[in-house]
C-alpha atoms as a PDB file:
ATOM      1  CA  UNK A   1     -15.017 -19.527  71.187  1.00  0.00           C
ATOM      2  CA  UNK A   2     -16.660 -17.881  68.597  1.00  0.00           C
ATOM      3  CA  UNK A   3     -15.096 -20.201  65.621  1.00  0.00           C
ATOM      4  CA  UNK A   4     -15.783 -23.349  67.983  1.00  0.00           C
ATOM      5  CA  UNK A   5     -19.828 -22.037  67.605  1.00  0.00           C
ATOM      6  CA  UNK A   6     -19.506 -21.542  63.826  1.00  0.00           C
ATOM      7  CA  UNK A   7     -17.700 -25.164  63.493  1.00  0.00           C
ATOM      8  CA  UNK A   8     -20.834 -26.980  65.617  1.00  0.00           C
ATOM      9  CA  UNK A   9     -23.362 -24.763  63.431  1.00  0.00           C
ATOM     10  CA  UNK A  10     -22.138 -26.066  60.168  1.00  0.00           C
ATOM     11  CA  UNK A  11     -21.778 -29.942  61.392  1.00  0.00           C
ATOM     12  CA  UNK A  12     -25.195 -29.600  62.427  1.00  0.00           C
ATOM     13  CA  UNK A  13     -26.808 -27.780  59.686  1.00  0.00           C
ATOM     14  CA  UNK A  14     -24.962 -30.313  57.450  1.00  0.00           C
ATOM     15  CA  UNK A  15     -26.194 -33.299  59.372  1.00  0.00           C
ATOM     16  CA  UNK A  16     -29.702 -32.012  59.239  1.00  0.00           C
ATOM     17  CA  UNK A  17     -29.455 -31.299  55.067  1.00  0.00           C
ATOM     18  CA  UNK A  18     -28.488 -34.447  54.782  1.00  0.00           C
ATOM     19  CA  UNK A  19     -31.024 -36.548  56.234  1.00  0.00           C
ATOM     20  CA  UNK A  20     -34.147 -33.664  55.425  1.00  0.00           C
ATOM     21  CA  UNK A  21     -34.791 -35.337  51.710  1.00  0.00           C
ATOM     22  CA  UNK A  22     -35.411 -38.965  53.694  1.00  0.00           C
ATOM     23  CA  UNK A  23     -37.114 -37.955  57.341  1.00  0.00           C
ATOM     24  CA  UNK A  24     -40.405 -38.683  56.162  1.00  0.00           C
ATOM     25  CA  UNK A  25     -39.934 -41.978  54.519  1.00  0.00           C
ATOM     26  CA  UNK A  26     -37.948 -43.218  57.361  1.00  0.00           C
ATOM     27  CA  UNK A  27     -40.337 -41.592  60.134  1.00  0.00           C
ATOM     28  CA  UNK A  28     -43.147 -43.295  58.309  1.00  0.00           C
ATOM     29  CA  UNK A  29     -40.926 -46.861  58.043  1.00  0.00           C
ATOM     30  CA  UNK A  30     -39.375 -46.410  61.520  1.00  0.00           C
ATOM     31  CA  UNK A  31     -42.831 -46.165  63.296  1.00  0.00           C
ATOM     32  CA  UNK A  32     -44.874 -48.445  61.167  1.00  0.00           C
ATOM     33  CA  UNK A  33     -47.303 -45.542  60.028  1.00  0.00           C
ATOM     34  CA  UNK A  34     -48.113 -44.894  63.475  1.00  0.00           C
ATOM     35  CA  UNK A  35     -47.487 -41.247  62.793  1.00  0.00           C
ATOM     36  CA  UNK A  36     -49.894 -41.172  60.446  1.00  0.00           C
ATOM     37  CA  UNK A  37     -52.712 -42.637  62.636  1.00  0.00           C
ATOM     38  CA  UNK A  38     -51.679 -40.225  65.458  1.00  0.00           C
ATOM     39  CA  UNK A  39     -51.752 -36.949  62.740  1.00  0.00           C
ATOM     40  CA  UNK A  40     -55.761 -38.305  61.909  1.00  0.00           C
ATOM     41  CA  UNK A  41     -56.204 -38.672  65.550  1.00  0.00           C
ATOM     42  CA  UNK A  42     -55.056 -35.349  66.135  1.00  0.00           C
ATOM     43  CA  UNK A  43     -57.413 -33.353  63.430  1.00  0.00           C
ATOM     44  CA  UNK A  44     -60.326 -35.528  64.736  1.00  0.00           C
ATOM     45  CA  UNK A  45     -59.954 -34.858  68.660  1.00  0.00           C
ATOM     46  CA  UNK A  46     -58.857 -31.151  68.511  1.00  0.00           C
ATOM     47  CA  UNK A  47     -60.745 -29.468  65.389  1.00  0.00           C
ATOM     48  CA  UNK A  48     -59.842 -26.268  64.097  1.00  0.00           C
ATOM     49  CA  UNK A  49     -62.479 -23.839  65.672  1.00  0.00           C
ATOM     50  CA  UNK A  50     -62.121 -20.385  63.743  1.00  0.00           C
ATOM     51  CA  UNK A  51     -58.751 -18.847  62.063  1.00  0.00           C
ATOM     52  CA  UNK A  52     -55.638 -20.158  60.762  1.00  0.00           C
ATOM     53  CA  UNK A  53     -53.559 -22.798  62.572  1.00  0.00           C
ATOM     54  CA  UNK A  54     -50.303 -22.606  63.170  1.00  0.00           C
ATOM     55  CA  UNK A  55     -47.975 -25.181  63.565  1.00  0.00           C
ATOM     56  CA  UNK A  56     -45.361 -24.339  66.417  1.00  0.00           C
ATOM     57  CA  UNK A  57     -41.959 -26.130  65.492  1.00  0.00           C
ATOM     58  CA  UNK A  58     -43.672 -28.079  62.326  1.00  0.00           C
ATOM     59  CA  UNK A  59     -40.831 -30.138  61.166  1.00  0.00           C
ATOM     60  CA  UNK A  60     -41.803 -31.162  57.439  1.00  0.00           C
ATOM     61  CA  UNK A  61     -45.375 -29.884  58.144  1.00  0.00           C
ATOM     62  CA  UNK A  62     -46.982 -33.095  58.211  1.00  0.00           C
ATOM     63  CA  UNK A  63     -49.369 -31.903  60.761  1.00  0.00           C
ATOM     64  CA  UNK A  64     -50.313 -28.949  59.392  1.00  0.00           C
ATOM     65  CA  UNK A  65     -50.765 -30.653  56.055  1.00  0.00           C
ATOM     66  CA  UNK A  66     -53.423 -33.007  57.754  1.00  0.00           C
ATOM     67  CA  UNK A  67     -55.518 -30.468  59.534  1.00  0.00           C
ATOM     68  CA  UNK A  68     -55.645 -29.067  55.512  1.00  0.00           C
ATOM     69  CA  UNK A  69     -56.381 -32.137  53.958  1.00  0.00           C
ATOM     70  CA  UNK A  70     -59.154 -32.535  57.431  1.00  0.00           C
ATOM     71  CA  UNK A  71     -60.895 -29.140  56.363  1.00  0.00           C
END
């Protein structure tokens, strides 16, 4: 069972290496920049009050990137 695990952890991690370098471009493409317009929305509706921010489960860190470029 264990070798089964290791065999699905590899096809994924290769999967995932594989499409990292182009996620952005394509998430940008694929949703017609709405992304971006959501991220701005984001920063604007739910400001940072005091402290750092953290980003649960931040992907490329396109969200935490904003709320920088925002402050």
């Amino acid at each position: 069972m264990s070798d089964l695990l290791d065999r699905r952890e590899v096809r994924i991690r290769r999967m995932f290496d594989g499409i990292a370098g182009q996620y952005d471009f394509l998430n940008h493409l694929l949703s017609l920049n709405i992304d971006k317009r959501w991220r701005k929305t984001v920063t604007r509706l739910v400001p940072i009050q005091t402290g750092p921010l953290l980003d649960l489960c931040t992907g490329t860190g396109d969200l935490a990137f904003e709320y920088d470029r925002a402050t």
